[in-house]
C-alpha atoms as a PDB file:
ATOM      1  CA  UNK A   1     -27.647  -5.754  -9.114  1.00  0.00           C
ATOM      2  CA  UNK A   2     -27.713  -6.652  -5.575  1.00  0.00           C
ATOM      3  CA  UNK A   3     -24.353  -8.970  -5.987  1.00  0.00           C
ATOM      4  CA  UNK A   4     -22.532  -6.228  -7.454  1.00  0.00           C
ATOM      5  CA  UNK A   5     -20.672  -5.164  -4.484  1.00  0.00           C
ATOM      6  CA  UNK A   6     -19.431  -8.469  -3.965  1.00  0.00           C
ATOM      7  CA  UNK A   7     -18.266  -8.873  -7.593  1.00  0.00           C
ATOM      8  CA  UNK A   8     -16.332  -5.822  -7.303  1.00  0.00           C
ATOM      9  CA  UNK A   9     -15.130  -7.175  -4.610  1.00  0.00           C
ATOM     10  CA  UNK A  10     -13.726 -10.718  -5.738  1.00  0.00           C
ATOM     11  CA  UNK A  11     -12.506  -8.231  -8.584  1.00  0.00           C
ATOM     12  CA  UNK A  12     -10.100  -6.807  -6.211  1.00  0.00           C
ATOM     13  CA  UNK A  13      -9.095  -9.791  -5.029  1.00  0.00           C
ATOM     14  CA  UNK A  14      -8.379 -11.359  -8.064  1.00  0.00           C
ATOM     15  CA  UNK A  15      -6.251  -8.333  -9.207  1.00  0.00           C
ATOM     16  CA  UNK A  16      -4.729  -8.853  -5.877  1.00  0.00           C
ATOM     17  CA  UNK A  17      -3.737 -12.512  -6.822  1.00  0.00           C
ATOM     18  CA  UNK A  18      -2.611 -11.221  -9.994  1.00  0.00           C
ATOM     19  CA  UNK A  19      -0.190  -8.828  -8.962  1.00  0.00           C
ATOM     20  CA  UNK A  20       1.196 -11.604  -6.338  1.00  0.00           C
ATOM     21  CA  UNK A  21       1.907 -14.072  -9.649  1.00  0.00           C
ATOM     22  CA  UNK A  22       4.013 -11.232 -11.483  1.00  0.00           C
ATOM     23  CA  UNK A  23       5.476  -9.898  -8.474  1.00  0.00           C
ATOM     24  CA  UNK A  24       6.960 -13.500  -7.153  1.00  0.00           C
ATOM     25  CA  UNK A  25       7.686 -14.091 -11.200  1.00  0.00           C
ATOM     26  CA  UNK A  26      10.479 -11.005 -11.571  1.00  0.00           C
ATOM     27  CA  UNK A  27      13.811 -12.386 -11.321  1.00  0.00           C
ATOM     28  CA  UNK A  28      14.808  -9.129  -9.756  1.00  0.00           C
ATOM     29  CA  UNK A  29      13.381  -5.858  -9.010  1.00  0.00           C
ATOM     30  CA  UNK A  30      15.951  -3.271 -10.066  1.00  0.00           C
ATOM     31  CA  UNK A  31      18.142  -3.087 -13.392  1.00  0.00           C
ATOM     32  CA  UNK A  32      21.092  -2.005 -11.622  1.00  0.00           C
ATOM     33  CA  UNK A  33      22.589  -2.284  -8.268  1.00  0.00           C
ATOM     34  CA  UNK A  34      25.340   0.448  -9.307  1.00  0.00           C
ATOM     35  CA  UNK A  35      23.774   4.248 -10.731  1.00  0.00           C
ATOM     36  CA  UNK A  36      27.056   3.557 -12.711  1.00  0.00           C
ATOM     37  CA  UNK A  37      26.475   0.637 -14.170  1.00  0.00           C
ATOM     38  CA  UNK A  38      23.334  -0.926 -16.208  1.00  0.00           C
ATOM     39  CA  UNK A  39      22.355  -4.789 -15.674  1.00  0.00           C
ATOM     40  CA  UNK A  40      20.340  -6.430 -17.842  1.00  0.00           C
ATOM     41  CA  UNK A  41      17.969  -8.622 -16.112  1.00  0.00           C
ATOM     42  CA  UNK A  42      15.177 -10.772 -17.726  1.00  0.00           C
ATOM     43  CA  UNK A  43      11.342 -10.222 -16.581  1.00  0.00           C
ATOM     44  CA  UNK A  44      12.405  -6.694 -15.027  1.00  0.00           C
ATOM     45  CA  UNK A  45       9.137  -5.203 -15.893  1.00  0.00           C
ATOM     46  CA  UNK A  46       6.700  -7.867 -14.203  1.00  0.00           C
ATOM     47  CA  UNK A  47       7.172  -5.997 -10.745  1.00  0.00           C
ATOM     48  CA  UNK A  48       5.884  -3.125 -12.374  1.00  0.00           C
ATOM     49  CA  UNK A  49       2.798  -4.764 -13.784  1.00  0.00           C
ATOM     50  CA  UNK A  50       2.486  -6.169 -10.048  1.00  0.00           C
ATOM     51  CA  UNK A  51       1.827  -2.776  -8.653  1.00  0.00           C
ATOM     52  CA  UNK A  52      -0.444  -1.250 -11.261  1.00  0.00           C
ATOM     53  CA  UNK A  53      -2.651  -4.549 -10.075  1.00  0.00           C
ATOM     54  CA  UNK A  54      -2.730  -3.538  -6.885  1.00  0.00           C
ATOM     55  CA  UNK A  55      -3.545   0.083  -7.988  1.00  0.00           C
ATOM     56  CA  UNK A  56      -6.228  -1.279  -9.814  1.00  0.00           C
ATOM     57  CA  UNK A  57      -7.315  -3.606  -6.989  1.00  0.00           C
ATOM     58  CA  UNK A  58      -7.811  -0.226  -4.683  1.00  0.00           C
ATOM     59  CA  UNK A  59      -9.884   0.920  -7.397  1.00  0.00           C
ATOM     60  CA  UNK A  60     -12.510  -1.722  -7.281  1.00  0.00           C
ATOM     61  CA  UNK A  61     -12.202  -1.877  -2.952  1.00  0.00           C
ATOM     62  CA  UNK A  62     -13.363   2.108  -3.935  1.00  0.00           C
ATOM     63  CA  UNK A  63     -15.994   1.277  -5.973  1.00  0.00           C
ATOM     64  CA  UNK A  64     -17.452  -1.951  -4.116  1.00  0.00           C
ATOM     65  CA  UNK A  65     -18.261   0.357  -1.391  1.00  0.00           C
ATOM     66  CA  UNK A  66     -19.893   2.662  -2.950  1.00  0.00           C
ATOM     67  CA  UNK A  67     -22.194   0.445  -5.029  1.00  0.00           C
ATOM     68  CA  UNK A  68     -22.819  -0.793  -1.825  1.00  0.00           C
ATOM     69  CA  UNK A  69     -23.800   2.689  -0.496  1.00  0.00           C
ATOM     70  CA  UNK A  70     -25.829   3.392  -3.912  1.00  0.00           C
ATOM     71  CA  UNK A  71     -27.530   0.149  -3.697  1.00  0.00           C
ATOM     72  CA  UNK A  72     -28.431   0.361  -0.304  1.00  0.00           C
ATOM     73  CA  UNK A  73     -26.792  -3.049   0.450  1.00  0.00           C
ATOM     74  CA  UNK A  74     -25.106  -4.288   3.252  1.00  0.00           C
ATOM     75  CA  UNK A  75     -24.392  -7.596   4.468  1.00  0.00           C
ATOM     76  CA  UNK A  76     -21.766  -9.370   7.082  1.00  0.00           C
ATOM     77  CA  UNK A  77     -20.932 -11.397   4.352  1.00  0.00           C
ATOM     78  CA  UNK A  78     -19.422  -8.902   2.132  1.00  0.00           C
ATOM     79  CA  UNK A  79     -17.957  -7.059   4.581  1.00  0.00           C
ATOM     80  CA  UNK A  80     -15.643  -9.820   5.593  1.00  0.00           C
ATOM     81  CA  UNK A  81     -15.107 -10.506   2.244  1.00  0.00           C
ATOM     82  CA  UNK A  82     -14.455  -7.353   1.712  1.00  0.00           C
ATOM     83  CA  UNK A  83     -11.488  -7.741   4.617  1.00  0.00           C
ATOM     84  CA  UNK A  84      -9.935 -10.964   3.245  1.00  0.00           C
ATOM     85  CA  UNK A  85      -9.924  -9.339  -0.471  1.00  0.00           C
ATOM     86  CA  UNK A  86      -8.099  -6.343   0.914  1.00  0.00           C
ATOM     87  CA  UNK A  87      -5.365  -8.509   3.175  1.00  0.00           C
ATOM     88  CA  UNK A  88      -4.431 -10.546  -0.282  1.00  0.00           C
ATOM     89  CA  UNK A  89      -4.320  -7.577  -2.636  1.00  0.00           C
ATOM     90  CA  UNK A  90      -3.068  -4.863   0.251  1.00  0.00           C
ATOM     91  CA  UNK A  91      -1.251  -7.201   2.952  1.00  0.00           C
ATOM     92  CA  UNK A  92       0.262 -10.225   1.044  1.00  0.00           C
ATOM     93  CA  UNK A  93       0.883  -8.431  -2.276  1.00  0.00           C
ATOM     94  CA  UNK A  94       2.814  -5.384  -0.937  1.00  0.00           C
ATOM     95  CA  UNK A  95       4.512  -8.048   1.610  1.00  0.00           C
ATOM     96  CA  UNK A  96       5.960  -9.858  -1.706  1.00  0.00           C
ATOM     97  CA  UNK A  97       7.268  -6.458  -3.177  1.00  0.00           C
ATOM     98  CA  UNK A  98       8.939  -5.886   0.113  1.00  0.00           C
ATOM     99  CA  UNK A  99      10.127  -9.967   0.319  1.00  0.00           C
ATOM    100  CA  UNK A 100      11.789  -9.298  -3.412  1.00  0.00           C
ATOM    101  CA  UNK A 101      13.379  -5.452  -2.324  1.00  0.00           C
ATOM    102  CA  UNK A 102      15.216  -7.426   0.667  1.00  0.00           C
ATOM    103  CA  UNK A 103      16.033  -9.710  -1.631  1.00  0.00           C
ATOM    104  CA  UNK A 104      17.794  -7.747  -4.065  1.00  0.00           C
ATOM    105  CA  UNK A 105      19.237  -5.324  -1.034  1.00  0.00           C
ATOM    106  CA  UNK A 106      21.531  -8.291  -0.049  1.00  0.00           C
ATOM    107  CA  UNK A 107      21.917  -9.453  -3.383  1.00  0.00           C
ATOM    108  CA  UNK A 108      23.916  -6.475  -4.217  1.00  0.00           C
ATOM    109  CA  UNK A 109      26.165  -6.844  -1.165  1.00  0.00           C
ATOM    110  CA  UNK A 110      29.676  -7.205  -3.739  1.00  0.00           C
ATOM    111  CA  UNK A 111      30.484 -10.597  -1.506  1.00  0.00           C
ATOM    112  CA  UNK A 112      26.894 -11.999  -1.493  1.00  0.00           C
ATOM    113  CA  UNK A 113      26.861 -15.204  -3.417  1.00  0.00           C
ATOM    114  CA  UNK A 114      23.160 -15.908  -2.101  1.00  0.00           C
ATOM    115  CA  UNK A 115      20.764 -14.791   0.531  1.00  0.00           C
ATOM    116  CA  UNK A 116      19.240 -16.442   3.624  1.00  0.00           C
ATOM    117  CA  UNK A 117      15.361 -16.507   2.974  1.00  0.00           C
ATOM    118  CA  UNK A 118      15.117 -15.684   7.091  1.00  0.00           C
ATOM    119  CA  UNK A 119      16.792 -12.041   6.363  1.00  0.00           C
ATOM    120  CA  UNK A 120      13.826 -11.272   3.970  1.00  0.00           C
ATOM    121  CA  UNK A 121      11.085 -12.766   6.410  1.00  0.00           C
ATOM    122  CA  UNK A 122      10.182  -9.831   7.936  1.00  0.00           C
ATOM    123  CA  UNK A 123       8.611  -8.325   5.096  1.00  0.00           C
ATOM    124  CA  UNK A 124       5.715 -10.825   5.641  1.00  0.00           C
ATOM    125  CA  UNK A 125       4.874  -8.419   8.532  1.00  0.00           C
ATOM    126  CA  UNK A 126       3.027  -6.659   6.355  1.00  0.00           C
ATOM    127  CA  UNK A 127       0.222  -9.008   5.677  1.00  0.00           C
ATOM    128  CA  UNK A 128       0.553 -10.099   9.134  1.00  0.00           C
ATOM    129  CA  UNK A 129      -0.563  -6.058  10.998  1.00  0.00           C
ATOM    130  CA  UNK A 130      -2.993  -5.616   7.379  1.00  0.00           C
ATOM    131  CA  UNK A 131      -4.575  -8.626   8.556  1.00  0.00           C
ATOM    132  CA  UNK A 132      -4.474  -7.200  12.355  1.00  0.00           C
ATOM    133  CA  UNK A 133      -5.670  -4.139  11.650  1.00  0.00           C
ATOM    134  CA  UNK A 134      -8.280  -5.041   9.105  1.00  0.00           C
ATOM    135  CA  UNK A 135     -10.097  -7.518  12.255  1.00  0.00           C
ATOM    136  CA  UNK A 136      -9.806  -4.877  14.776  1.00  0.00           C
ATOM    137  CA  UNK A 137     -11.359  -2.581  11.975  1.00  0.00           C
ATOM    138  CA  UNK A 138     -14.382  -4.934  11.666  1.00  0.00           C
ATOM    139  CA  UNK A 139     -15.311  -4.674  15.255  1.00  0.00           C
ATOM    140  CA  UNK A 140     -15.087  -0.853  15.752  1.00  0.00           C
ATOM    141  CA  UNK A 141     -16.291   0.282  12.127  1.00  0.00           C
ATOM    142  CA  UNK A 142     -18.986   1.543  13.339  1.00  0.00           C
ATOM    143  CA  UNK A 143     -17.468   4.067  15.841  1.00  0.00           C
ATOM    144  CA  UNK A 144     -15.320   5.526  12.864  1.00  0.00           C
ATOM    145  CA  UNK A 145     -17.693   7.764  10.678  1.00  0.00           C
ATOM    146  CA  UNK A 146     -14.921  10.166  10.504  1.00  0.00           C
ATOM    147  CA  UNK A 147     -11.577   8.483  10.350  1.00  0.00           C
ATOM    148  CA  UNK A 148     -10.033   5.379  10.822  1.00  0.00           C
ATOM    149  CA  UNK A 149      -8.124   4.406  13.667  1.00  0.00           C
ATOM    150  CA  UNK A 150      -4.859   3.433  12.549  1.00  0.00           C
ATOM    151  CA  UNK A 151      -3.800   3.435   9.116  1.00  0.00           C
ATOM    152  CA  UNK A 152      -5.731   2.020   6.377  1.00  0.00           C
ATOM    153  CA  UNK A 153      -4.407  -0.937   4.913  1.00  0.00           C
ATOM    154  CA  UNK A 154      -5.163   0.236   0.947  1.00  0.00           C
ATOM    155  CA  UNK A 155      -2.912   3.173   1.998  1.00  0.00           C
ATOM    156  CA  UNK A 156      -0.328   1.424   3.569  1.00  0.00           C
ATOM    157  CA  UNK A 157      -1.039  -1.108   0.053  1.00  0.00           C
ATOM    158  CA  UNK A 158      -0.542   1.741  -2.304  1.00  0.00           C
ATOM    159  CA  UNK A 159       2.183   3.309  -1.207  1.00  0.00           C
ATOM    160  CA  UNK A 160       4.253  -0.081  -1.249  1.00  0.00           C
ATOM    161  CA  UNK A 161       3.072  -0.246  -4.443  1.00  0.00           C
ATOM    162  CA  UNK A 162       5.104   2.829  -5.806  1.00  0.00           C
ATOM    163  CA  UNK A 163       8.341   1.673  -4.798  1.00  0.00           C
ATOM    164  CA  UNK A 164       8.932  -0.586  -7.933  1.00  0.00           C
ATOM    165  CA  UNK A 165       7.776   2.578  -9.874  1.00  0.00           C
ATOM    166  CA  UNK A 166      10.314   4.604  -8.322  1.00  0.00           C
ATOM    167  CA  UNK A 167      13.107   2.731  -8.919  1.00  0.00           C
ATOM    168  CA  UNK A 168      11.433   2.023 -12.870  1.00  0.00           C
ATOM    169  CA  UNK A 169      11.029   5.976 -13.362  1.00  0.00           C
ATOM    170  CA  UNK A 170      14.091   7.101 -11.877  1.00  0.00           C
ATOM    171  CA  UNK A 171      17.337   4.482 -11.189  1.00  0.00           C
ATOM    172  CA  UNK A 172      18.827   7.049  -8.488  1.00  0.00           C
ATOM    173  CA  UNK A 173      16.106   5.354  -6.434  1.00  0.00           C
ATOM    174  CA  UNK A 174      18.306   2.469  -6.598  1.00  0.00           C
ATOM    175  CA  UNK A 175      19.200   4.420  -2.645  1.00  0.00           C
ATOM    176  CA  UNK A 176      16.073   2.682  -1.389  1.00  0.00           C
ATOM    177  CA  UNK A 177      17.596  -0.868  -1.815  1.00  0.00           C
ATOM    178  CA  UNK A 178      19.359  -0.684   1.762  1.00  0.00           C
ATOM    179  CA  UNK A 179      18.127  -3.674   3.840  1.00  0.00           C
ATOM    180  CA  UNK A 180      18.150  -1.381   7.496  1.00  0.00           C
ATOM    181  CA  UNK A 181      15.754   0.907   5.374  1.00  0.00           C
ATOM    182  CA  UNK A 182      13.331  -1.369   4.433  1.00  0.00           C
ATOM    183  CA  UNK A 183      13.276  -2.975   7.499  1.00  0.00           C
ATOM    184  CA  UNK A 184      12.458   0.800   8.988  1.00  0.00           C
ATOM    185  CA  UNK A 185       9.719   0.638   6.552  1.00  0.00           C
ATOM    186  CA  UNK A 186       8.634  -2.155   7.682  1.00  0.00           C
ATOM    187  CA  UNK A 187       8.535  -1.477  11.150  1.00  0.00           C
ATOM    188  CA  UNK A 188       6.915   1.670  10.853  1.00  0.00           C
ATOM    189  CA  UNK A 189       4.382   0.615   8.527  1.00  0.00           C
ATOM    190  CA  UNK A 190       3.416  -1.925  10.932  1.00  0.00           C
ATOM    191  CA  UNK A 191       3.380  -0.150  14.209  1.00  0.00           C
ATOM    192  CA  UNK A 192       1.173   2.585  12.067  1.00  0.00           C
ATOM    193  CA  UNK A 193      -1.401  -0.063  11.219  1.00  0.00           C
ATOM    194  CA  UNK A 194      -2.351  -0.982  14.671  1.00  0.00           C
ATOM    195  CA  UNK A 195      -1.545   2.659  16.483  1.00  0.00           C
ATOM    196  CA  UNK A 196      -4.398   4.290  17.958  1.00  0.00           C
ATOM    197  CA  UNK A 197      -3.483   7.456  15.575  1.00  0.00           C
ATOM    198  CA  UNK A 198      -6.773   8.470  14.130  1.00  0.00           C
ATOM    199  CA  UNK A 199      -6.057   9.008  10.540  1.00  0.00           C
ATOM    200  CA  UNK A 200      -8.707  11.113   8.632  1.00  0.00           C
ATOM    201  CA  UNK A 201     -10.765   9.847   5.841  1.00  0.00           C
ATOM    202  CA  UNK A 202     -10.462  11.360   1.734  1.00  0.00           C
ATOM    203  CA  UNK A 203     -14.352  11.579   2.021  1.00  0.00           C
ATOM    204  CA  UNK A 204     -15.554  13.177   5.220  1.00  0.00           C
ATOM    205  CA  UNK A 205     -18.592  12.111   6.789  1.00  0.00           C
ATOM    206  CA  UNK A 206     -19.270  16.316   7.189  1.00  0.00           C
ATOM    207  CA  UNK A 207     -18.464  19.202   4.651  1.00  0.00           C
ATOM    208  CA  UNK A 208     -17.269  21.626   6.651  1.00  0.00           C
ATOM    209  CA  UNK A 209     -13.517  23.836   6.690  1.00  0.00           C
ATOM    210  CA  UNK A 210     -12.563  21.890   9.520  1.00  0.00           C
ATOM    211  CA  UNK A 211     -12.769  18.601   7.616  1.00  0.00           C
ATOM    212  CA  UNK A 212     -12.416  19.729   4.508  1.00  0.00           C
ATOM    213  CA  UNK A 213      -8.672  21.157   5.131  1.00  0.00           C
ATOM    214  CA  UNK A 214      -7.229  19.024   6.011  1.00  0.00           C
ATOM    215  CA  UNK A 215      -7.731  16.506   2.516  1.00  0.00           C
ATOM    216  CA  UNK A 216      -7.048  20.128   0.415  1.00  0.00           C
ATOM    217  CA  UNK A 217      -3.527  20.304   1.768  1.00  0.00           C
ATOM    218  CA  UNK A 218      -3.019  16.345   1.105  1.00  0.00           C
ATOM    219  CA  UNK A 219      -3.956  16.801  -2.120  1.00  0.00           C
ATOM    220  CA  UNK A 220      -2.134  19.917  -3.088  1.00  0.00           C
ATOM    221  CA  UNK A 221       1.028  18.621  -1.321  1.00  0.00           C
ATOM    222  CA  UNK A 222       1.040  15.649  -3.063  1.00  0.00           C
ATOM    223  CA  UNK A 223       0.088  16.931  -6.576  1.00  0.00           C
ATOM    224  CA  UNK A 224       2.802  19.622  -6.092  1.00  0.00           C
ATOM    225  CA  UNK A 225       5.559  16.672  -5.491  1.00  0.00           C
ATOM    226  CA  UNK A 226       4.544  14.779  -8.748  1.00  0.00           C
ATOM    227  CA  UNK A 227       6.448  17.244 -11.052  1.00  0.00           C
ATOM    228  CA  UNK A 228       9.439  17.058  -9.176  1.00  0.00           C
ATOM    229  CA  UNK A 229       9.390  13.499  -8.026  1.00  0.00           C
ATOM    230  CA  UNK A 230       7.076  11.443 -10.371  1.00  0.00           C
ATOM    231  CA  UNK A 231       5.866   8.102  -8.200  1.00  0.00           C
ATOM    232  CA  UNK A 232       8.215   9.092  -5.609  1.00  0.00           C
ATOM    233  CA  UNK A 233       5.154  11.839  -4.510  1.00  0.00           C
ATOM    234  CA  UNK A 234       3.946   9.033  -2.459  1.00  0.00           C
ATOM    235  CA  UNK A 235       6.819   9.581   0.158  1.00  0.00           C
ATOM    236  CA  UNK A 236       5.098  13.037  -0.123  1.00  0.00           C
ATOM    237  CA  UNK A 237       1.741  11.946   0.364  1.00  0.00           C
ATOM    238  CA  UNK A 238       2.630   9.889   3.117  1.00  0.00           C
ATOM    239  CA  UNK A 239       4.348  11.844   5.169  1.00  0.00           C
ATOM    240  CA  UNK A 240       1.524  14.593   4.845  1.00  0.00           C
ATOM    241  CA  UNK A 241      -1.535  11.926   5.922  1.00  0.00           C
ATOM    242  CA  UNK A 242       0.585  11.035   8.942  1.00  0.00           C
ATOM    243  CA  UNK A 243       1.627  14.633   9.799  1.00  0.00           C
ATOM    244  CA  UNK A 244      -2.008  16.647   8.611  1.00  0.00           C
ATOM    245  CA  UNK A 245      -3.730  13.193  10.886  1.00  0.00           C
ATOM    246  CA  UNK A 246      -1.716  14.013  13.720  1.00  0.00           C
ATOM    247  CA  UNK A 247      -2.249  17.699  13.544  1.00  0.00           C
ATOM    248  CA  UNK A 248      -6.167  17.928  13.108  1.00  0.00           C
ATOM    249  CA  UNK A 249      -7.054  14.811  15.273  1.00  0.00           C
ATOM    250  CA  UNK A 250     -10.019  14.087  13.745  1.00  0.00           C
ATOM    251  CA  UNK A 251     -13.381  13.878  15.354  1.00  0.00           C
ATOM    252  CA  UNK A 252     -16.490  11.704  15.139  1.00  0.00           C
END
């Protein structure tokens, strides 16, 4: 029992691999560049597959930790592997969805004939500040009982994730395929990585109103948004973990 943990944990990274194969697989990532008109493309639903991977890859990261916890068992070792598993299947993985949306943003320029690989670079970003934050994290992990400073890179993981699924669930998400956005996204996902925002945990280290409110709203918010907006309740969810972090500031 004692290597469990660390199973669970090479489990997450091999779902993390996993979703990488399918994601750089999928000749594109949308089956239409025009609401108007439907495009047939070949492989279209391996991107998908990609990001239910890396949902299941945050499930194991969940449950490494706490059969770590039940176990009693903690070791340097799989705490840094714990860090490398999470920058493959919530730094590089996400950074490939990202490298394919850019992709297909320029793609459906009506004059593009072919895209320069360099445009799409920055999407790599993403495993570069998971990877960032994810070392800094290891040397002050102690210190944060209560939140995390900066945003978790599972989050930041996750809600890449959905953005295949939005565009799979609803093709008036085809909107999101707009290279300045994504490189917004981009930009802001890294900055919020390594910020010094302290951004609350789902489980808090004390049951009390104060901590607990904060995680009710979250969760209503975002479970309120699914009728209406299917995957696309993780802009939702998002936008309330920034804004509810910001608000309550918590505390130690």
């Amino acid at each position: 029992m004692k290597h469990l943990p660390n199973i669970l944990t090479l489990g997450n990274l091999f779902c993390g691999c996993i979703a990488i194969s399918f994601i750089i697989g999928a000749q594109n990532f949308t089956t239409s560049f025009d609401i108007n008109t439907y495009v047939e493309v070949p492989a279209v639903e391996q991107p998908y597959i990609g990001s239910l991977f890396i949902f299941l890859a945050a499930v194991l990261d969940m449950l490494d930790g706490a059969a770590a916890r039940a176990l009693k068992i903690h070791s340097p070792i799989g705490k840094d592997l714990d860090s490398l598993a999470d920058v493959v299947s919530f730094g590089v993985a996400p950074a490939m969805i990202l490298f394919k949306m850019l992709w297909a943003a320029y793609m459906a320029i009506p004059e593009a004939m072919d895209t320069n690989l360099l445009l799409t670079a920055p999407a790599f970003l993403i495993a570069c500040f998971a990877a960032l934050r994810l070392a800094k994290f290891n040397q002050s992990s102690d210190e944060q009982k209560n939140y995390f400073i900066g945003m978790p890179t599972p989050a930041v993981g996750l809600f890449v994730a959905t953005f295949p699924l939005m565009q799979w669930q609803n093709p008036l998400f085809i909107w999101f395929y707009k290279p300045w956005l994504l490189y917004a996204v981009i930009a802001l996902l890294c900055w919020l990585m390594v910020s010094n925002i302290r951004f609350f945990k789902l489980l808090p280290e004390k049951w009390n109103m104060k901590n607990v409110s904060p995680r009710i709203l979250l969760i209503a918010g975002s479970a309120a948004a699914i009728p209406l907006l299917g995957w696309g309740a993780s802009l939702v969810a998002m936008g309330l973990y920034l804004v509810l972090s910001v608000m309550f500031k918590p505390q130690s």
